[in-house]
Protein backbone atom coordinates (compact mmCIF):
# COMPACT_ATOMS: atom_id res chain seq x y z
CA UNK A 1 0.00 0.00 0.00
CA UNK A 2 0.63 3.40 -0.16
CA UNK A 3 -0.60 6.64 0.10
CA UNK A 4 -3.83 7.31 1.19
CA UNK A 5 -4.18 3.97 1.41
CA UNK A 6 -1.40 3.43 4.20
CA UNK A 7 -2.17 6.08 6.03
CA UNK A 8 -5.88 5.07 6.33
CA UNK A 9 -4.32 1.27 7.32
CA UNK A 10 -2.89 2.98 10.20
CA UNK A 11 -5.33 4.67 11.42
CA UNK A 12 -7.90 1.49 11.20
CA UNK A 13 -5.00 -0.39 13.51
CA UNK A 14 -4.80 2.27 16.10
CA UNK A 15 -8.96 2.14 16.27
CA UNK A 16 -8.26 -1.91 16.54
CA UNK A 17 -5.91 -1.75 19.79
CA UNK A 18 -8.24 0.78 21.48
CA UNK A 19 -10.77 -1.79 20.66
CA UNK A 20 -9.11 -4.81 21.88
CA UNK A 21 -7.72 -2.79 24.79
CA UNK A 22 -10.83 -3.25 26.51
CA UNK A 23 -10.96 -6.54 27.40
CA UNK A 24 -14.87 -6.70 27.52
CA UNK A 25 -14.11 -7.03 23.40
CA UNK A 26 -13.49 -10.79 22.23
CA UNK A 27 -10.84 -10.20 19.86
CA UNK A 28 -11.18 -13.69 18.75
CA UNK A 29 -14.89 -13.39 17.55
CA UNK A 30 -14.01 -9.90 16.03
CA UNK A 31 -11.21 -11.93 14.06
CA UNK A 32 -14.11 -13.65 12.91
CA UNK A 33 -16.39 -10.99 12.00
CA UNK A 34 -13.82 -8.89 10.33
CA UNK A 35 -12.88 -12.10 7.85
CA UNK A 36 -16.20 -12.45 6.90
CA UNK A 37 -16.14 -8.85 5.65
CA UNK A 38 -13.17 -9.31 4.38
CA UNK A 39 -14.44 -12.16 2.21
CA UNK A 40 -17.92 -10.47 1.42
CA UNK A 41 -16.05 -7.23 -0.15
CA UNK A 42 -13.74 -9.76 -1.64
CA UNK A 43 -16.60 -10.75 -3.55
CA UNK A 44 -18.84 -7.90 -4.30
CA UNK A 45 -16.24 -5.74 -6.40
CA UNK A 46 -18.61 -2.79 -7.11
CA UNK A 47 -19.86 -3.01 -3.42
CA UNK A 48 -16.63 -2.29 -2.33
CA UNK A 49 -15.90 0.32 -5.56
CA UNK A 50 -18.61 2.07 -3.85
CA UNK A 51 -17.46 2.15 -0.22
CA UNK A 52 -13.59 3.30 -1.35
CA UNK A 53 -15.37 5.88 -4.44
CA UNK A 54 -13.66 9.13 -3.32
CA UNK A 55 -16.29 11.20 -5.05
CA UNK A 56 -18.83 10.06 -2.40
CA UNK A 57 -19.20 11.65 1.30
CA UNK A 58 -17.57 9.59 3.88
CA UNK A 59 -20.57 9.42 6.06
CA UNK A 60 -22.60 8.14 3.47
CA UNK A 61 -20.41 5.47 2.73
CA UNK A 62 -20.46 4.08 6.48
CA UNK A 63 -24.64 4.89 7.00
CA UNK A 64 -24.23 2.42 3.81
CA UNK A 65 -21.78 0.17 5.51
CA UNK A 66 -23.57 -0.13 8.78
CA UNK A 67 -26.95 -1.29 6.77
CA UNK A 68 -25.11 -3.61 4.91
CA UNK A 69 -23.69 -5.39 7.39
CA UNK A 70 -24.69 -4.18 10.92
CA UNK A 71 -26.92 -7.00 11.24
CA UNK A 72 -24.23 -9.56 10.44
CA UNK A 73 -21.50 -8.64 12.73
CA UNK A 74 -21.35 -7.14 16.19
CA UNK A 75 -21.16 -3.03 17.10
CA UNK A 76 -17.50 -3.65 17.48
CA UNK A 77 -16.88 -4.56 13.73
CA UNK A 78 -19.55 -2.25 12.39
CA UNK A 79 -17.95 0.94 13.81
CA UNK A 80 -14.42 -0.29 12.92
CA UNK A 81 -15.72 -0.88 9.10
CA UNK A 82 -17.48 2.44 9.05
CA UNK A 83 -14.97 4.08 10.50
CA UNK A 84 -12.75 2.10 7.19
CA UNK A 85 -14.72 3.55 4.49
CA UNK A 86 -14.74 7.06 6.36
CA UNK A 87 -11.26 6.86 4.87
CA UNK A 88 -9.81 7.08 1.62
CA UNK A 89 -8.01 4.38 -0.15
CA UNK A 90 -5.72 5.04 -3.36
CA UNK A 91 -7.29 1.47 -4.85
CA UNK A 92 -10.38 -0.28 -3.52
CA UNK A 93 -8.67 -3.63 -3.36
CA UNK A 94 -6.50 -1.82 -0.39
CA UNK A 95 -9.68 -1.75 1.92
CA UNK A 96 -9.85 -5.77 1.60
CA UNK A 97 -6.22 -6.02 2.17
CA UNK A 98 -6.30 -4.04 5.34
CA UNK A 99 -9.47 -6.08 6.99
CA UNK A 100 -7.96 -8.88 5.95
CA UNK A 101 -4.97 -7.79 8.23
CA UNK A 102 -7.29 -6.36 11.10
CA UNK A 103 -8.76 -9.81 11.10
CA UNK A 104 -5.38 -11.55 11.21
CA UNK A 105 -4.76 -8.92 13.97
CA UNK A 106 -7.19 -9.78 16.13
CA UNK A 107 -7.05 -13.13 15.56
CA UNK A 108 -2.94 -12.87 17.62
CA UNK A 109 -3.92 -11.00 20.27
CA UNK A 110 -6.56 -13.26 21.12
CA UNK A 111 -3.30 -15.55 21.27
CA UNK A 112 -1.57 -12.63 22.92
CA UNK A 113 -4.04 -12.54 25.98
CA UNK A 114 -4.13 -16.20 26.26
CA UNK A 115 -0.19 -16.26 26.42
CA UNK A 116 0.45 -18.16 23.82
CA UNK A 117 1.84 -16.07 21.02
CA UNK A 118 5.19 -17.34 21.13
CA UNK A 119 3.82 -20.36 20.29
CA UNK A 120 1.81 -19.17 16.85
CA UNK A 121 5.16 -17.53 15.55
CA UNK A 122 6.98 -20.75 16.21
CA UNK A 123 4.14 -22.87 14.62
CA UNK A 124 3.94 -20.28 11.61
CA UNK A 125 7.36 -20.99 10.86
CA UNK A 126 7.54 -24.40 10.98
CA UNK A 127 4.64 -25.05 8.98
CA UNK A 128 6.21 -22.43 6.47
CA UNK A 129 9.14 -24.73 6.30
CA UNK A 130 7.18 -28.14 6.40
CA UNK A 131 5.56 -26.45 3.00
CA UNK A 132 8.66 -25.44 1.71
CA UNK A 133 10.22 -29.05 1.80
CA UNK A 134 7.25 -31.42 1.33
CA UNK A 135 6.03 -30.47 -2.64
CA UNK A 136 3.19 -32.70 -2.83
CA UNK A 137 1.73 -31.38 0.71
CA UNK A 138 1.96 -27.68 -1.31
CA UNK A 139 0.27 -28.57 -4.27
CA UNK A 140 -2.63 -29.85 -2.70
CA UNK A 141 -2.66 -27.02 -0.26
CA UNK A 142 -2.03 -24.73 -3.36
CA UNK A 143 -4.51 -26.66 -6.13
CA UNK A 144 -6.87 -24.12 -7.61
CA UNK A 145 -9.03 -27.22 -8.32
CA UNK A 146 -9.46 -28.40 -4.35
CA UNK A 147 -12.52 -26.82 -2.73
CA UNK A 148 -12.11 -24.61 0.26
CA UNK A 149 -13.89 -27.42 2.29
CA UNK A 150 -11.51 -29.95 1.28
CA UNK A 151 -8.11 -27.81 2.44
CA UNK A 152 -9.89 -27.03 5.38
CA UNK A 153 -10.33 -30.78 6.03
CA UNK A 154 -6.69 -31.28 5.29
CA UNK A 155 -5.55 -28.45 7.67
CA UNK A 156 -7.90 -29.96 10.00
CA UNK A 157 -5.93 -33.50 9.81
CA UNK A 158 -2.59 -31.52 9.98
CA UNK A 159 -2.71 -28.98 12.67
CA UNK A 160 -5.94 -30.02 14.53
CA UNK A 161 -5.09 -31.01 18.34
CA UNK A 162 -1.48 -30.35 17.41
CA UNK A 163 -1.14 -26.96 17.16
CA UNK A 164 -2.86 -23.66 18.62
CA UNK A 165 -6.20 -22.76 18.06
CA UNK A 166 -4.89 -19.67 16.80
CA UNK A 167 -2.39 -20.63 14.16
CA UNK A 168 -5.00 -23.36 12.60
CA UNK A 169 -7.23 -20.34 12.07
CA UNK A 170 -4.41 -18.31 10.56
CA UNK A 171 -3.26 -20.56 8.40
CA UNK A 172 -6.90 -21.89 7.37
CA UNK A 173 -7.62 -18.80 6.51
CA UNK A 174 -4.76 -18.40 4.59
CA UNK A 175 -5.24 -21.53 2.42
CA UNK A 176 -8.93 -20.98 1.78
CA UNK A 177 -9.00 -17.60 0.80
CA UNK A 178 -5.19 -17.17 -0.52
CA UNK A 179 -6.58 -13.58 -2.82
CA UNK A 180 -3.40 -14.41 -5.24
CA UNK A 181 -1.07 -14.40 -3.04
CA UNK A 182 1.33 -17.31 -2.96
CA UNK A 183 1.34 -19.91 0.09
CA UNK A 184 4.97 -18.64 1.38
CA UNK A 185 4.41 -14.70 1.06
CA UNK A 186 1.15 -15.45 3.11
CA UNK A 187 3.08 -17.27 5.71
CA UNK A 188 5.74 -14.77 6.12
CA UNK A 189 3.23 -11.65 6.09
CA UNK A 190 1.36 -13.67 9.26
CA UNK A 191 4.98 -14.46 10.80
CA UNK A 192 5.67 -10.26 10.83
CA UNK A 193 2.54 -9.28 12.31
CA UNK A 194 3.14 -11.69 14.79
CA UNK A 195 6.25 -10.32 15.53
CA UNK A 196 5.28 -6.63 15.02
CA UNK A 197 2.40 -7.51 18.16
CA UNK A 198 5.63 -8.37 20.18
CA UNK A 199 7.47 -5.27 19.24
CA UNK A 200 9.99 -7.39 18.35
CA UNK A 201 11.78 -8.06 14.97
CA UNK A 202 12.26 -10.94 13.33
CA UNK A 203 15.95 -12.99 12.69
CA UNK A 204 15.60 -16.37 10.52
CA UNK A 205 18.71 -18.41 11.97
CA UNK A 206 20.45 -21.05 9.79
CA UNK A 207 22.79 -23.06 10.97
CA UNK A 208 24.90 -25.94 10.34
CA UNK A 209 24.32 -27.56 13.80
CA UNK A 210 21.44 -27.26 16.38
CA UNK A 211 22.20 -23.80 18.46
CA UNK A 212 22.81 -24.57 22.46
CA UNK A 213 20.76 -22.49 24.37
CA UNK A 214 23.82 -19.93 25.43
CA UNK A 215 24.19 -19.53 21.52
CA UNK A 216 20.89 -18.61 21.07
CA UNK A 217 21.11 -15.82 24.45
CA UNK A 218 24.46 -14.45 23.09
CA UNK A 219 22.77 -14.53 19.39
CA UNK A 220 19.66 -12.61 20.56
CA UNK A 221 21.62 -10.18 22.89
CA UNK A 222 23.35 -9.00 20.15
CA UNK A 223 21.18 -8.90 17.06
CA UNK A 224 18.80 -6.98 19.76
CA UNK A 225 21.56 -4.73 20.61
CA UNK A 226 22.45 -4.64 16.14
CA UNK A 227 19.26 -3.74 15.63
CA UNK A 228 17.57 -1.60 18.84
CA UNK A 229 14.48 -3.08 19.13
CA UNK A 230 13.76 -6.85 20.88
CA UNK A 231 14.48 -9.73 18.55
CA UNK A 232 12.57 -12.99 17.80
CA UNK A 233 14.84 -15.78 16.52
CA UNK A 234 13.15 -18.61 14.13
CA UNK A 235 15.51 -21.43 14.13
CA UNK A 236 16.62 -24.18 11.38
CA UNK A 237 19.15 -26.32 10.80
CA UNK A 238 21.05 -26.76 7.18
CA UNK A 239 24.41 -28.59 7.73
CA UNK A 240 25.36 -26.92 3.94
CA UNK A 241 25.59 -23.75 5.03
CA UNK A 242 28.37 -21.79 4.32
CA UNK A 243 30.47 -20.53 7.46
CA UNK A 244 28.01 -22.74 10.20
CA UNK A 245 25.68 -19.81 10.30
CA UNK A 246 23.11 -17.70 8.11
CA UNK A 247 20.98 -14.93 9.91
CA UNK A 248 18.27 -12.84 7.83
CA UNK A 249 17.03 -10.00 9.08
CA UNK A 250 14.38 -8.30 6.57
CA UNK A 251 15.95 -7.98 3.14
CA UNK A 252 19.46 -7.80 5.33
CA UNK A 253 21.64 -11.14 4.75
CA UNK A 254 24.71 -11.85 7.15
CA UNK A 255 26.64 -14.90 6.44
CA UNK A 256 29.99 -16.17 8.41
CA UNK A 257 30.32 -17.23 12.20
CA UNK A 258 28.43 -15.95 15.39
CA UNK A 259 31.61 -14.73 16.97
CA UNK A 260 32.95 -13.03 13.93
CA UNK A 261 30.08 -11.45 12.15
CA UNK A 262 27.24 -10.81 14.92
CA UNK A 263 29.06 -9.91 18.31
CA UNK A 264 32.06 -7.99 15.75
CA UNK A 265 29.12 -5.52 14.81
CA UNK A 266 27.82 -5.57 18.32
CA UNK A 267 31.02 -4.41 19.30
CA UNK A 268 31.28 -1.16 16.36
CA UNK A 269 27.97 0.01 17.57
CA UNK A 270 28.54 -0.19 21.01
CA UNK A 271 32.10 1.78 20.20
């Protein structure tokens, strides 16, 4: 996004945290209720041409909103929505895109109250790299010929029971509704706002051997201390890589040993 667009994203989060905030708000049922908005504007193109058309008064657009779907969803949704199309949005497809990632939103800090949100960015990861090395488990999680239902069943058989509540609904969301977005970009676009709920940035870690524990402190401590903000580490193991380590940060690459590349840097910017 950007633009009007972003600008209008940001504003719909910040209304989002003062409405999960109050705990009287189930942020997991608004998770729901946002996602089926999400997929009803997803659907109805010139529904939502009309709600993003910048030639029409913002109030009208959310009394139009709030008929449309105030009996649907609770007052919690409906004002967040209306408050949406209140806004303006450089393309209309933007205003699916950001209730899309309200919903997802929602959906982790329901996992954030429960405490278990460390857990859903672990589980995202993993099942991004279960994907990633099992072909014929993508393709039929991927087949534009599969109905919804049937994913969902397979998701179901995967994760259900063995992973959180939270991170089957992320992920089933993901597959059912992917709006042309690959598998692997939605994976990694749930991993960051998972992060981003923690504050905290996100280092993929490859190494050659399994880290010990101290590793992993020392590893942290500095790419926290690199970086300036708090730093979640997703962990895999790759006995080809070069130099026994690979950290990605972002687009940012750093290859070589823990002692030589990370704590070296640590070092310059403490200096």
């Amino acid at each position: 996004m950007n633009g009007a667009s972003r600008e209008a994203l940001a504003a719909a989060r910040e209304r989002l945290d003062a409405l999960t905030d109050n705990t009287s708000v189930d942020a997991g049922s608004l998770a729901d209720e946002l996602a089926a908005v999400t997929a009803l504007l997803d659907r109805e193109v010139s529904l939502r041409r009309v709600l993003t058309d910048p030639a029409q008064p913002g109030e009208a657009k959310a009394e139009l909103a709030q008929r449309l779907i105030g009996t649907q969803v609770g007052g919690p949704a409906t004002d967040l929505v209306s408050g949406m199309v209140r806004s303006r949005w450089s393309r209309s497809r933007d205003l699916v895109d950001a209730l899309e990632e309200l919903a997802n939103i929602a959906d982790l800090t329901a996992a954030q109250r429960r405490g278990t949100l460390d857990n859903v960015e672990d589980e995202l990861f993993r099942f991004g790299r279960i994907v990633a090395s099992n072909t014929e488990l993508r393709a039929a999680l991927t087949d534009r010929a599969a109905s919804a239902q049937a994913k969902r069943e397979l998701l179901a058989s995967l994760l259900g029971g063995r992973a959180d509540a939270t991170t089957e609904r992320l992920v089933t969301r993901l597959v059912a509704a992917p709006r042309g977005r690959s598998l692997e970009a939605g994976l990694e676009s749930l991993s960051k706002l998972a992060a981003e709920r923690r504050d905290r940035m996100v280092a993929v870690v490859t190494s050659a051997v399994p880290l010990s524990d101290q590793q992993k402190q020392r590893l942290g401590g500095a790419l926290a201390k690199l970086y300036g903000r708090p730093m979640h580490l997703n962990l895999d193991v790759d006995p080809e890589v070069l130099g026994g380590i690979r950290v990605q940060v972002g687009d940012e690459v750093i290859n070589g040993s823990i002692a030589d590349r990370i704590e070296d840097a640590g070092r310059r910017l403490a200096g």
